[in-house]
C-alpha atoms as a PDB file:
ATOM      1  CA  UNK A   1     121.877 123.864 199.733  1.00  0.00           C
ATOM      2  CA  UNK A   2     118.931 124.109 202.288  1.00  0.00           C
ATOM      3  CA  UNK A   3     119.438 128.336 201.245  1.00  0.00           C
ATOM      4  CA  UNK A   4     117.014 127.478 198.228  1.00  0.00           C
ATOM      5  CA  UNK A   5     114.435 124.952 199.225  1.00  0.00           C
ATOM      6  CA  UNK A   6     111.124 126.581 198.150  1.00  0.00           C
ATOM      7  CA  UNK A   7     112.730 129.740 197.262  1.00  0.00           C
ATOM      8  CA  UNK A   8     110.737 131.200 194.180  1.00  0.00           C
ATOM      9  CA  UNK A   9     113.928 131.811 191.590  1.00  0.00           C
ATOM     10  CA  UNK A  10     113.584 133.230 188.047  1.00  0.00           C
ATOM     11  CA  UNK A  11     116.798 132.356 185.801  1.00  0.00           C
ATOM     12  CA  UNK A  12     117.082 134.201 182.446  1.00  0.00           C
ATOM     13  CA  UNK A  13     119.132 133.062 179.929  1.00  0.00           C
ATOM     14  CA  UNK A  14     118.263 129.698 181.524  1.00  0.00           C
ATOM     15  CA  UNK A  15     118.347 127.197 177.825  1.00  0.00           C
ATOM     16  CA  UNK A  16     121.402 128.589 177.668  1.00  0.00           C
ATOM     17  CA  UNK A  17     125.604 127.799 177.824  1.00  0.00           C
ATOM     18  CA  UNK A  18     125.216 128.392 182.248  1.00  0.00           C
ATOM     19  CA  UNK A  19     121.658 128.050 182.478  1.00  0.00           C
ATOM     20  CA  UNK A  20     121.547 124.601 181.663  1.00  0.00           C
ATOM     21  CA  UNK A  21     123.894 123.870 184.059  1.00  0.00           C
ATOM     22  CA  UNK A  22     122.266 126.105 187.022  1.00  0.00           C
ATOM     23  CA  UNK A  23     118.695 124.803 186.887  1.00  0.00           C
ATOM     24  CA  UNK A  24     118.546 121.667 187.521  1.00  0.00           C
ATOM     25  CA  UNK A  25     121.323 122.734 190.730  1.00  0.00           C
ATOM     26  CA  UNK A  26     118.903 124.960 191.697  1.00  0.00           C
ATOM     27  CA  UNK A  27     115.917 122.804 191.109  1.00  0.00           C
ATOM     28  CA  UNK A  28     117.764 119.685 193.226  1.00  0.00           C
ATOM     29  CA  UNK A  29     118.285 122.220 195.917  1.00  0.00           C
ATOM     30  CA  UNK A  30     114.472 122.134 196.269  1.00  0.00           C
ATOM     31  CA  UNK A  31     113.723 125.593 194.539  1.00  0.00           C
ATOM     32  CA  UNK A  32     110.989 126.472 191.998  1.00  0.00           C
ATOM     33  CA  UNK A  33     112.493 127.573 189.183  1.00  0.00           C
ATOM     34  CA  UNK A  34     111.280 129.659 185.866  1.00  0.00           C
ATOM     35  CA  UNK A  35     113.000 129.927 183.339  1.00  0.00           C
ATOM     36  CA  UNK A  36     113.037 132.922 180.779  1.00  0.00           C
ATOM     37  CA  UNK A  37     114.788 133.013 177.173  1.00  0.00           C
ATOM     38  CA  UNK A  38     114.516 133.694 174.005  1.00  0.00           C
ATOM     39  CA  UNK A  39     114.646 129.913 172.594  1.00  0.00           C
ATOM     40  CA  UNK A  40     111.767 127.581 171.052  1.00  0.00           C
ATOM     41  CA  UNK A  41     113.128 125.160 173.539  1.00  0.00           C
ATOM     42  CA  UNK A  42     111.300 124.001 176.826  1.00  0.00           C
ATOM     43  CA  UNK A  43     113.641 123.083 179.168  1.00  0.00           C
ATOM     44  CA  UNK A  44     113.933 119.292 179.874  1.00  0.00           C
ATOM     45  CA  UNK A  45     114.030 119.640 183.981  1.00  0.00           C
ATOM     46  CA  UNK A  46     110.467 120.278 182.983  1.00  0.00           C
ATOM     47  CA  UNK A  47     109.844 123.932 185.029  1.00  0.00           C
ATOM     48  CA  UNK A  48     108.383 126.888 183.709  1.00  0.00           C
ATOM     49  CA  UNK A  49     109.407 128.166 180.700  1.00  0.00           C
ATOM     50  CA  UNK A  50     108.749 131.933 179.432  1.00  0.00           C
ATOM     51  CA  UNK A  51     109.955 133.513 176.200  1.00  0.00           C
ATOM     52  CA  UNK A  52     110.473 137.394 176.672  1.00  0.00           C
ATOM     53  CA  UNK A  53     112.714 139.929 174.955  1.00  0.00           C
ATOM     54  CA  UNK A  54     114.310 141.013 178.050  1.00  0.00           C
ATOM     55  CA  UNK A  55     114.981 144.055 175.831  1.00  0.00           C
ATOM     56  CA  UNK A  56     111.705 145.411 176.734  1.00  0.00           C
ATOM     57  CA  UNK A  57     111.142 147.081 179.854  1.00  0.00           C
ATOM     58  CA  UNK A  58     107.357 145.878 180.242  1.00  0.00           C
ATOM     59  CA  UNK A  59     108.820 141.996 179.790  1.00  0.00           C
ATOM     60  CA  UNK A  60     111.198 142.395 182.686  1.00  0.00           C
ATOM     61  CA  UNK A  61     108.814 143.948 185.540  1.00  0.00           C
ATOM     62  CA  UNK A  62     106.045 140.739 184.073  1.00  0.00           C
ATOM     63  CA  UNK A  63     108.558 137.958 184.497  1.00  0.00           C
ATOM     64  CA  UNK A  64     110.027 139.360 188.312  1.00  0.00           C
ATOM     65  CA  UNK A  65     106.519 139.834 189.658  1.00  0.00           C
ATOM     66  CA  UNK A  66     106.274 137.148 192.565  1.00  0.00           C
ATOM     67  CA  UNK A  67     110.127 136.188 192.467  1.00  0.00           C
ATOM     68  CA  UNK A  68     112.638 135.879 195.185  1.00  0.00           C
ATOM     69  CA  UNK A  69     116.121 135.472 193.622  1.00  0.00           C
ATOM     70  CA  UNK A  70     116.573 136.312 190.216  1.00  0.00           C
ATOM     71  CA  UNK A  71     119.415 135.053 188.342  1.00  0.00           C
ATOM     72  CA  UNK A  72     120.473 137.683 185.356  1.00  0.00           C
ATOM     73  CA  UNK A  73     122.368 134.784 182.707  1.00  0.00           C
ATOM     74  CA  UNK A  74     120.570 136.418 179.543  1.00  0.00           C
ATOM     75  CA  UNK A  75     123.614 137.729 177.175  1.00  0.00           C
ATOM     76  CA  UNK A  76     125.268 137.741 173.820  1.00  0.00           C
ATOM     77  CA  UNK A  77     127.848 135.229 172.218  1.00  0.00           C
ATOM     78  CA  UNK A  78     130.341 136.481 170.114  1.00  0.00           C
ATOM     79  CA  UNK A  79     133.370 135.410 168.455  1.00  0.00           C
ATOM     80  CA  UNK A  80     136.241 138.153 168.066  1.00  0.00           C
ATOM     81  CA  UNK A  81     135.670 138.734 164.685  1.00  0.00           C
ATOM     82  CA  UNK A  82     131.888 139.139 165.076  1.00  0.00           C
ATOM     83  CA  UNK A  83     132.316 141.342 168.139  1.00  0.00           C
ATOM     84  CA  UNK A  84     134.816 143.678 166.121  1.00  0.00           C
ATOM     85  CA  UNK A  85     133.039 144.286 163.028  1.00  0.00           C
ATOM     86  CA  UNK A  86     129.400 143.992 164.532  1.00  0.00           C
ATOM     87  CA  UNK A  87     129.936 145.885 167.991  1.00  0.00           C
ATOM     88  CA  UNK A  88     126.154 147.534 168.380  1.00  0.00           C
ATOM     89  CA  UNK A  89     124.713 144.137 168.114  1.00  0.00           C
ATOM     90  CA  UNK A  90     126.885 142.822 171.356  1.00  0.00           C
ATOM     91  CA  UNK A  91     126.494 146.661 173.605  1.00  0.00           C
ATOM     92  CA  UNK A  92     123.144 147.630 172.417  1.00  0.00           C
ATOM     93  CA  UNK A  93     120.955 144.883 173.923  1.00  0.00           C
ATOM     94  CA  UNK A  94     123.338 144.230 176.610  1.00  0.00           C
ATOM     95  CA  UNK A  95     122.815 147.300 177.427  1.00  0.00           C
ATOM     96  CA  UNK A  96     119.080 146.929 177.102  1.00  0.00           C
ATOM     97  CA  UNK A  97     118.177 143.590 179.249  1.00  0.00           C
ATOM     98  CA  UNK A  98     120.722 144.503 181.834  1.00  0.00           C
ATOM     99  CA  UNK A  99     119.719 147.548 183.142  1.00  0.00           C
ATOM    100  CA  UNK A 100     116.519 146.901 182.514  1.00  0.00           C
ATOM    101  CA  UNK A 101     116.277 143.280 184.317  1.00  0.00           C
ATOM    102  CA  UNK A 102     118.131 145.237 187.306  1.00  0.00           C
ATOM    103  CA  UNK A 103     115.778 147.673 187.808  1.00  0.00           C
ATOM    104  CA  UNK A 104     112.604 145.256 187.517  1.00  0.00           C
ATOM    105  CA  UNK A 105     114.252 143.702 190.130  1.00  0.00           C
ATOM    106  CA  UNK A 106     114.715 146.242 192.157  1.00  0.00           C
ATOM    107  CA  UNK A 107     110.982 147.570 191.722  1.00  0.00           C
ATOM    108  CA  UNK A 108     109.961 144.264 192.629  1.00  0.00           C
ATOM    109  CA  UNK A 109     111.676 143.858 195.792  1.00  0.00           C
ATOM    110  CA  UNK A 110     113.137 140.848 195.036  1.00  0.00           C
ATOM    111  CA  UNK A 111     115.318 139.120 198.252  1.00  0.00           C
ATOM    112  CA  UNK A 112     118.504 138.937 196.012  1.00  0.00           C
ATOM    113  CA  UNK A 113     120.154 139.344 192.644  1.00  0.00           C
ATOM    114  CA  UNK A 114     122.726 137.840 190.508  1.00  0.00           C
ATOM    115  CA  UNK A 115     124.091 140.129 187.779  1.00  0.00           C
ATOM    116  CA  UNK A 116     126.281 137.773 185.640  1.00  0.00           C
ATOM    117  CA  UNK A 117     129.395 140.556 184.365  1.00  0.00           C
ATOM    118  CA  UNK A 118     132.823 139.275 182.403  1.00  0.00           C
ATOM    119  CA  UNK A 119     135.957 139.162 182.401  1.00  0.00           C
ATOM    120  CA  UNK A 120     135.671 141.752 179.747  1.00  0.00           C
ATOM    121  CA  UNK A 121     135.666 144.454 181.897  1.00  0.00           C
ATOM    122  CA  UNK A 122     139.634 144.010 182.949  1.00  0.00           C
ATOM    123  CA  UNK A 123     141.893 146.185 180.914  1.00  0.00           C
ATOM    124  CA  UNK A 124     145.455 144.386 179.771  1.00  0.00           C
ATOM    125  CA  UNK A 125     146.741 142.053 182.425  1.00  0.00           C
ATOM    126  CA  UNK A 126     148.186 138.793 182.928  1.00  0.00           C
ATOM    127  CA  UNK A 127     146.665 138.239 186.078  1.00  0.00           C
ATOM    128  CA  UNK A 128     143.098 140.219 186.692  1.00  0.00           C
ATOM    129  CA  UNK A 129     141.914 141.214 190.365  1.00  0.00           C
ATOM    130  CA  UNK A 130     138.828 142.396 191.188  1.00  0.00           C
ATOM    131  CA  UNK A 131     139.615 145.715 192.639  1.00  0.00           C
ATOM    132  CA  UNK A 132     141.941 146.768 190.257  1.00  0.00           C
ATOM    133  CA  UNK A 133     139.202 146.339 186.992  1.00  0.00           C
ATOM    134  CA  UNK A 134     138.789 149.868 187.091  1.00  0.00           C
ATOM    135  CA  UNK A 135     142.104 151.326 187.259  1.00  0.00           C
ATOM    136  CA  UNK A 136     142.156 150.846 183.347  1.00  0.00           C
ATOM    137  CA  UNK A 137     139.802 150.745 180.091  1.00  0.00           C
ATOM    138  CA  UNK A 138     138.579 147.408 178.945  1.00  0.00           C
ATOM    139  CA  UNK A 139     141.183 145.744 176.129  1.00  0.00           C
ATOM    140  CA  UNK A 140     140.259 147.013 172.823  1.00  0.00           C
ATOM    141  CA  UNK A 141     139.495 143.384 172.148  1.00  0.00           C
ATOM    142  CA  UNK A 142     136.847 143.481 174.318  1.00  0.00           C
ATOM    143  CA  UNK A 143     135.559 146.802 174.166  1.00  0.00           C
ATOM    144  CA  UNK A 144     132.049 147.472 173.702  1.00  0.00           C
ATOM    145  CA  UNK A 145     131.074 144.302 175.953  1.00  0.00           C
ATOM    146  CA  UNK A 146     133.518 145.248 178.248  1.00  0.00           C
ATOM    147  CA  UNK A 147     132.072 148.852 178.727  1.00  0.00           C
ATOM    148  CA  UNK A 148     128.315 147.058 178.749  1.00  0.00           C
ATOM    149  CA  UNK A 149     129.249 144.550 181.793  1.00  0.00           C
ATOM    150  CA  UNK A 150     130.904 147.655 183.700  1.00  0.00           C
ATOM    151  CA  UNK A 151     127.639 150.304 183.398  1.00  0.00           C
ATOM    152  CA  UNK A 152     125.389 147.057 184.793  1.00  0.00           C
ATOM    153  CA  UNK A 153     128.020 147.174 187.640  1.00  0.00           C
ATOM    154  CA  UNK A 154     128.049 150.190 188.086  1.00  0.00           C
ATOM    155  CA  UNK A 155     123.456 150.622 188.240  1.00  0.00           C
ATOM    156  CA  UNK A 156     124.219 148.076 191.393  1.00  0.00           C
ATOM    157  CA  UNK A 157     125.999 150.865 193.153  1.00  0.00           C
ATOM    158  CA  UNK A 158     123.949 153.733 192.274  1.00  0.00           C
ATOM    159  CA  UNK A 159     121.126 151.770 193.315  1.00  0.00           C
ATOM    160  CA  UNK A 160     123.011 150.689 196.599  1.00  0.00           C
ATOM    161  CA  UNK A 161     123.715 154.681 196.787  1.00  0.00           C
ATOM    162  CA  UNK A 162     120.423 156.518 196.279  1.00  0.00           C
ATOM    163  CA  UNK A 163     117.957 153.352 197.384  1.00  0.00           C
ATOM    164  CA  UNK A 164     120.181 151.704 199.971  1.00  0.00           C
ATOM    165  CA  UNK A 165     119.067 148.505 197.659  1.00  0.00           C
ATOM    166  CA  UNK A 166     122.000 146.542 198.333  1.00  0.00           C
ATOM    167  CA  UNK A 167     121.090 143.276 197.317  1.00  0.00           C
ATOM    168  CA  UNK A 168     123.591 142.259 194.290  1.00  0.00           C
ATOM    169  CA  UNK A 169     126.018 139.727 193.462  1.00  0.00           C
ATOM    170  CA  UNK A 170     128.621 140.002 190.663  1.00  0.00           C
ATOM    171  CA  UNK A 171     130.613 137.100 189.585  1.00  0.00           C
ATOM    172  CA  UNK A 172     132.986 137.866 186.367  1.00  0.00           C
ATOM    173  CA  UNK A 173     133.252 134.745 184.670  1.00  0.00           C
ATOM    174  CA  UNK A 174     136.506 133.492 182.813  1.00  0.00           C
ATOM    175  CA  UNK A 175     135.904 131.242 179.588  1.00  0.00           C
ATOM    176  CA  UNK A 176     133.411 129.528 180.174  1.00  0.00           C
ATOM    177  CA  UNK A 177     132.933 126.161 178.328  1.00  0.00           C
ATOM    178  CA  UNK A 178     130.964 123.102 178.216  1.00  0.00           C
ATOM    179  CA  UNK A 179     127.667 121.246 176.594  1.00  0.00           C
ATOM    180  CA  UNK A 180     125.135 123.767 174.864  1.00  0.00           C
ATOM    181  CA  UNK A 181     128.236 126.251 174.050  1.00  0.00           C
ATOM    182  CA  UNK A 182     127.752 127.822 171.125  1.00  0.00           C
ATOM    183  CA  UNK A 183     129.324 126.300 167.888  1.00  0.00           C
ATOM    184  CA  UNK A 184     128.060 128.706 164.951  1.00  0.00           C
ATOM    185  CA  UNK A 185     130.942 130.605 163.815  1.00  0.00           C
ATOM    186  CA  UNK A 186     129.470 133.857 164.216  1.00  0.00           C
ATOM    187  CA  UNK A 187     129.402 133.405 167.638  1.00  0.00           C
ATOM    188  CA  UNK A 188     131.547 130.289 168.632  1.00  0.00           C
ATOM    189  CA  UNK A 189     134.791 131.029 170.670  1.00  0.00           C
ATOM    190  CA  UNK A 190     138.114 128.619 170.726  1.00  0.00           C
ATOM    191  CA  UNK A 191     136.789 125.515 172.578  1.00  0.00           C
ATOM    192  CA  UNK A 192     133.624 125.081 170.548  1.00  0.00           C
ATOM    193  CA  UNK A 193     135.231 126.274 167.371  1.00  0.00           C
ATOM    194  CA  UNK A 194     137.990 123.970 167.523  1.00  0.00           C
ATOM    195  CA  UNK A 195     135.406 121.008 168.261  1.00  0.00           C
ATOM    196  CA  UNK A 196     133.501 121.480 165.473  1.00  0.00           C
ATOM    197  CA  UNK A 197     136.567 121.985 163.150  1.00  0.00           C
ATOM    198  CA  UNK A 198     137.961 118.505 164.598  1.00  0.00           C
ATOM    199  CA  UNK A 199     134.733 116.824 163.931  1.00  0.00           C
ATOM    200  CA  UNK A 200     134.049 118.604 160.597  1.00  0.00           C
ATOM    201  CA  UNK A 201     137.426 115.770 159.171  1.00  0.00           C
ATOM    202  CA  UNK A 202     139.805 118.945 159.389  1.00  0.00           C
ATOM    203  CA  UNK A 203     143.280 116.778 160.284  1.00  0.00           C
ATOM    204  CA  UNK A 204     145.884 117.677 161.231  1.00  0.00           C
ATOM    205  CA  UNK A 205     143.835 120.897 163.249  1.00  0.00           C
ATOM    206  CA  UNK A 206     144.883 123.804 162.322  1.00  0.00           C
ATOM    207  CA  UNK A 207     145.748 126.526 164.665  1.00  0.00           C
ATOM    208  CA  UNK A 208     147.221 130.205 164.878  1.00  0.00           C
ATOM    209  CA  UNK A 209     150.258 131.081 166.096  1.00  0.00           C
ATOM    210  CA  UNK A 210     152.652 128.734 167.802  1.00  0.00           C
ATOM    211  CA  UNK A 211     150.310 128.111 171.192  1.00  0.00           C
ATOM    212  CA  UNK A 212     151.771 129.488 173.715  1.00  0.00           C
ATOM    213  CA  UNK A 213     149.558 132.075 175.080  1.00  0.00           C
ATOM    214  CA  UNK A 214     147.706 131.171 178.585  1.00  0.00           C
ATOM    215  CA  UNK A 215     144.142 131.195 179.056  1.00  0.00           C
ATOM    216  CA  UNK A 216     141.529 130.619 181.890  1.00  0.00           C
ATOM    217  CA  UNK A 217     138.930 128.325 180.905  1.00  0.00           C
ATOM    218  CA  UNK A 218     136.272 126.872 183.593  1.00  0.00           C
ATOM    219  CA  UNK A 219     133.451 124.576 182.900  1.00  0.00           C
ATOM    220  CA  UNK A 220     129.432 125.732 183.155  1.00  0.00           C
ATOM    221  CA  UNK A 221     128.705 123.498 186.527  1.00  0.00           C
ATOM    222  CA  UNK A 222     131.168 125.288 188.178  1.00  0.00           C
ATOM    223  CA  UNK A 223     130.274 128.911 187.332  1.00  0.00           C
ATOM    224  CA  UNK A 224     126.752 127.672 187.669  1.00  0.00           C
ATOM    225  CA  UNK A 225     128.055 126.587 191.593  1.00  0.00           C
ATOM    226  CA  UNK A 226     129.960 129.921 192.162  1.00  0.00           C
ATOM    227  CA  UNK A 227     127.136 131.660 191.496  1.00  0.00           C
ATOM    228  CA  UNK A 228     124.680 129.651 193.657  1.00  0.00           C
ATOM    229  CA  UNK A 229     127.705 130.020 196.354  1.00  0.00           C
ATOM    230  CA  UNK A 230     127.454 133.706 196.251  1.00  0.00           C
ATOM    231  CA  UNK A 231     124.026 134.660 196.266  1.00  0.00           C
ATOM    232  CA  UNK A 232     123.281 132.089 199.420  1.00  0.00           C
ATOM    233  CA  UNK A 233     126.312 134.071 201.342  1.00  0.00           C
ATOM    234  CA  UNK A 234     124.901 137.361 200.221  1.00  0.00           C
ATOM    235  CA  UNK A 235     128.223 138.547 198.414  1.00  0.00           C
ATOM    236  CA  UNK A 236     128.337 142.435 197.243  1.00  0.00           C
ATOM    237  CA  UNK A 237     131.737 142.543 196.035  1.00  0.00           C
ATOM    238  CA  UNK A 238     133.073 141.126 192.442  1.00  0.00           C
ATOM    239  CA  UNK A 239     134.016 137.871 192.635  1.00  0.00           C
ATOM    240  CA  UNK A 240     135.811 135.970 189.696  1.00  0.00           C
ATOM    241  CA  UNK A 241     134.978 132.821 188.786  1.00  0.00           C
ATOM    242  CA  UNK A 242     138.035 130.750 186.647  1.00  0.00           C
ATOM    243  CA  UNK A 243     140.354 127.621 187.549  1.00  0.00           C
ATOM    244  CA  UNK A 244     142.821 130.280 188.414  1.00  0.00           C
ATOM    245  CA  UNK A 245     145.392 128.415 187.316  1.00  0.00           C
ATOM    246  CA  UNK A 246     145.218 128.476 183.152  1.00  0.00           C
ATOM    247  CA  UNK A 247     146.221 126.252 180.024  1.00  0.00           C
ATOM    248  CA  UNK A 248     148.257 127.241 177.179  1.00  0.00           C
ATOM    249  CA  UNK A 249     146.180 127.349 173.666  1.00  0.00           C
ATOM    250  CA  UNK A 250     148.914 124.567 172.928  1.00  0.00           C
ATOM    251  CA  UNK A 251     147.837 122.205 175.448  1.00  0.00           C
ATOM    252  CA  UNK A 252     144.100 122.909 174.836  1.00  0.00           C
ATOM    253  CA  UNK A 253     144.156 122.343 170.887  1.00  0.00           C
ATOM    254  CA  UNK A 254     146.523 119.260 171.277  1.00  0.00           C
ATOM    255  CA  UNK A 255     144.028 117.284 174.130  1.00  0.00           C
ATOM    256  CA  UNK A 256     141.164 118.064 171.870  1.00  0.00           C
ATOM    257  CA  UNK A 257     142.789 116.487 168.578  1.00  0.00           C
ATOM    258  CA  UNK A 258     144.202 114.374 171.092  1.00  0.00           C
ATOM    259  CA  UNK A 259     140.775 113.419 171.942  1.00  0.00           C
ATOM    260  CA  UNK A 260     139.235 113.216 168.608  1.00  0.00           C
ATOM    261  CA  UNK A 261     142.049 110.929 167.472  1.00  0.00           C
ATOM    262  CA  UNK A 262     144.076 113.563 165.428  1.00  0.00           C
ATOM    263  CA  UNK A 263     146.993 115.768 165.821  1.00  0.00           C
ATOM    264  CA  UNK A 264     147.539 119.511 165.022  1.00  0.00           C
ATOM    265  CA  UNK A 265     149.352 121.949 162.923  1.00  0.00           C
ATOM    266  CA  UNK A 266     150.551 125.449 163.916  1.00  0.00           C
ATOM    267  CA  UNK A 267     150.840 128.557 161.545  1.00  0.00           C
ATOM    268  CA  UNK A 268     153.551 130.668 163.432  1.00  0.00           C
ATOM    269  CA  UNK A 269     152.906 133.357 160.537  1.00  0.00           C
ATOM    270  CA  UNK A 270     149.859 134.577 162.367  1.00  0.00           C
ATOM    271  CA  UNK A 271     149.482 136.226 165.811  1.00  0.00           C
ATOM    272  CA  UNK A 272     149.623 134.562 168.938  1.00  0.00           C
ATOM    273  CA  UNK A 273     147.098 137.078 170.506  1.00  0.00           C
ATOM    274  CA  UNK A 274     147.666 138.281 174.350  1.00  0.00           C
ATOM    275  CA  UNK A 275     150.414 136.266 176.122  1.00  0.00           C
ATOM    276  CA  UNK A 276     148.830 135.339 179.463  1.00  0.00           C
ATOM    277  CA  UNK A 277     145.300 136.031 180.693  1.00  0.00           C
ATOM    278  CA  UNK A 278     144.593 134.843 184.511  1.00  0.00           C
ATOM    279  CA  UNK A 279     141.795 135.269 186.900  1.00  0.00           C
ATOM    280  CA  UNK A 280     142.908 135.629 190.140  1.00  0.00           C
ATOM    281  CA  UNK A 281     140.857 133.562 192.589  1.00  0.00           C
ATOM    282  CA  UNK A 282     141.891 134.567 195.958  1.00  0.00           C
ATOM    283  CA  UNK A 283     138.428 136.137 196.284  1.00  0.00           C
ATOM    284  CA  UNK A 284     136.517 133.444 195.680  1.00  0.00           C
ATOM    285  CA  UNK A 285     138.454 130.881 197.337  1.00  0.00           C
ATOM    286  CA  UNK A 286     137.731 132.685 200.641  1.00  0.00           C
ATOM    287  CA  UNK A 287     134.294 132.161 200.201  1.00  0.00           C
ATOM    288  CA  UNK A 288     134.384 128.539 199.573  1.00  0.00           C
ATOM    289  CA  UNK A 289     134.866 128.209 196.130  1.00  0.00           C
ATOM    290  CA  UNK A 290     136.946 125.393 193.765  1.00  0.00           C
ATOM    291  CA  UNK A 291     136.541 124.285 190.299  1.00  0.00           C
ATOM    292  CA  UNK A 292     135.370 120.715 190.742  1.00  0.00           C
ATOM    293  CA  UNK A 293     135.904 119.883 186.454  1.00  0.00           C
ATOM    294  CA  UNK A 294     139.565 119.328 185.238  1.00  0.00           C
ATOM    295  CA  UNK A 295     139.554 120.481 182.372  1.00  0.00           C
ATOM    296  CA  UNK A 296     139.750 116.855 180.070  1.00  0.00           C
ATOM    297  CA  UNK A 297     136.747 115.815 181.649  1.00  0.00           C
ATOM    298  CA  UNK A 298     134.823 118.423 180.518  1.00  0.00           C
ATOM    299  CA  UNK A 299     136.268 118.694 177.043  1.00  0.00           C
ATOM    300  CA  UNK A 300     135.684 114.762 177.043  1.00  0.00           C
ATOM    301  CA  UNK A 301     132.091 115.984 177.768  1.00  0.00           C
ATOM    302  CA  UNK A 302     131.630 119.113 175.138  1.00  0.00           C
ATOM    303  CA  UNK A 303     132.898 116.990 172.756  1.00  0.00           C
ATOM    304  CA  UNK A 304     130.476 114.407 173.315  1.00  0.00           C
ATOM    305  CA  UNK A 305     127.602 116.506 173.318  1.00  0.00           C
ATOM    306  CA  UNK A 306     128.685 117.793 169.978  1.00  0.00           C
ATOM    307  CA  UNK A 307     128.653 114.706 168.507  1.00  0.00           C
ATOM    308  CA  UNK A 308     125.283 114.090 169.656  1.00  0.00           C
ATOM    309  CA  UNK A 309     123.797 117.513 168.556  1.00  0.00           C
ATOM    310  CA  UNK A 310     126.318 118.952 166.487  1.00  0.00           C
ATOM    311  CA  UNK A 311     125.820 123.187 165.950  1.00  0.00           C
ATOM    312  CA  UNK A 312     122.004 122.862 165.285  1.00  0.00           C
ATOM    313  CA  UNK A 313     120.287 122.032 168.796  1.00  0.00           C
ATOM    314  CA  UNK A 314     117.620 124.916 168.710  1.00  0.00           C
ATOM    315  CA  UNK A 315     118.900 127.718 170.569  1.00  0.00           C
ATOM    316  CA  UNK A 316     118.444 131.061 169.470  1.00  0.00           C
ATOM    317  CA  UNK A 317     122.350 132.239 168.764  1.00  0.00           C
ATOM    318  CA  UNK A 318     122.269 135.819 170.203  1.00  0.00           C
ATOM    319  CA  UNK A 319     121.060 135.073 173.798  1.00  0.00           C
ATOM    320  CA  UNK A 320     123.020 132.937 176.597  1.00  0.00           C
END
């Protein structure tokens, strides 16, 4: 992408699950890239590195001084459990770095901005589109994140209103999976918990319900594309970014112990949890985008990584 040679590009949350995916794209592209986050980590493609909490004002207007594009990836992992019984520490500092990496942003002129939102902020659905997020409440399930992603959607229109700064691009990721996931359980969600469990000796797997709900999972690289794809064709409007298509939790727990050389075991006596949950993808599609990782390839490639690093790999567990 000739859009990013020499660009000047700040990443935050860039050690993280996407942001280890997006720099070195955006450093083969010919950009200069710094990275900001949280972690003890450099970060091997060997650009800057700054460690900021983005929770403080002062931190975001240093790190956005001099940049171009600035990619907003900073955010918190969760599992359901930890989200439901530990909700301030998921909407407080969400709350926190996203407005205020926005509005250092803004203050700094910068040429363009990505603000990465969820697909938290869709109410019950089987099949989300982008216009129709806010003709209902976020699922209680996803609550307190959901209503943090929608208020950092919502600063990019006030500031398109009152400062005619109209410079943002939201992509609402699906699940997202891949290498340097998460796998702690406070914060690890169904692809990199079951992983771990696999490779932990549990056999057969055990798994809730009897796996028929449908999910929308889509591997790092190609959110990490999506979101270089929107920003160089100066998208405004919420895109999603998922396969589009969806796997059942059946067919997802039985390639991994599949995989890992084991089988699994279903307890129909607990819930199945929501019965289909889609991205739609017409949106993106008309801009140019397709998932380029079937899904078994990049399990194949999670589950390698894991074996390599296992849960312990340095990262600091609350930032992305």
């Amino acid at each position: 992408m000739r859009f990013y040679k020499n660009k000047k590009i700040l990443v935050t949350g860039g050690t993280g699950l996407i942001g280890r995916q997006l720099v070195p794209m955006l450093m083969e592209a010919g950009a200069e890239v710094t990275v900001v986050s949280l972690d003890s980590l450099e970060h091997p493609m060997g650009c800057e590195t700054i460690r900021a909490d983005l929770r403080e004002f002062a931190n975001c207007r240093h790190v956005c001084k001099g940049q171009e594009i600035v990619f907003q990836l900073a955010g918190i992992k969760g599992s359901p459990v930890a989200t439901a019984t530990k909700p301030a520490s998921f909407f407080v500092p969400t709350l926190l770095f996203s407005t205020a990496m926005m509005e250092a942003a803004r203050l700094a002129n910068v040429e363009w901005y990505l603000n990465t939102s969820s697909v938290g902020v869709y109410g019950p659905a089987e099949i989300f589109f982008e216009d129709q997020a806010w003709e209902d409440k976020p699922s209680t399930h996803d609550k307190f994140a959901g209503w943090a992603k929608r208020i950092s959607e919502m600063q990019a229109e006030a500031c398109s209103i009152e400062y005619g700064w109209n410079r943002v691009s939201i992509v609402r990721p699906s699940n997202v999976f891949g290498p340097w996931d998460s796998f702690r359980d406070s914060s690890a969600m169904v692809i990199p918990s079951l992983i771990k469990r696999v490779y932990a000796g549990e056999s057969p797997l055990r798994a809730w319900g009897n796996g028929s709900p449908i999910r929308d999972f889509i591997h790092a690289r190609d959110v990490a594309r999506g979101m270089m794809l929107m920003v160089e064709k100066g998208v405004t409007e919420p895109v999603n970014l998922g396969s589009g298509t969806g796997v059942t939790i059946k067919e997802l727990a039985e390639t991994i112990a599949r995989l890992a050389g084991t089988s699994v075991e279903w307890d129909t006596s607990k819930p199945n949890g929501d019965k289909c949950r889609l991205m739609d993808m017409t949106r993106a599609k008309s801009y140019g985008f397709e998932c380029q990782v079937p899904l078994e390839e990049g399990l194949k490639e999670t589950m390698e990584f894991y074996k390599v690093y296992g849960e312990n790999f340095g990262r600091h567990e609350a930032f992305a």
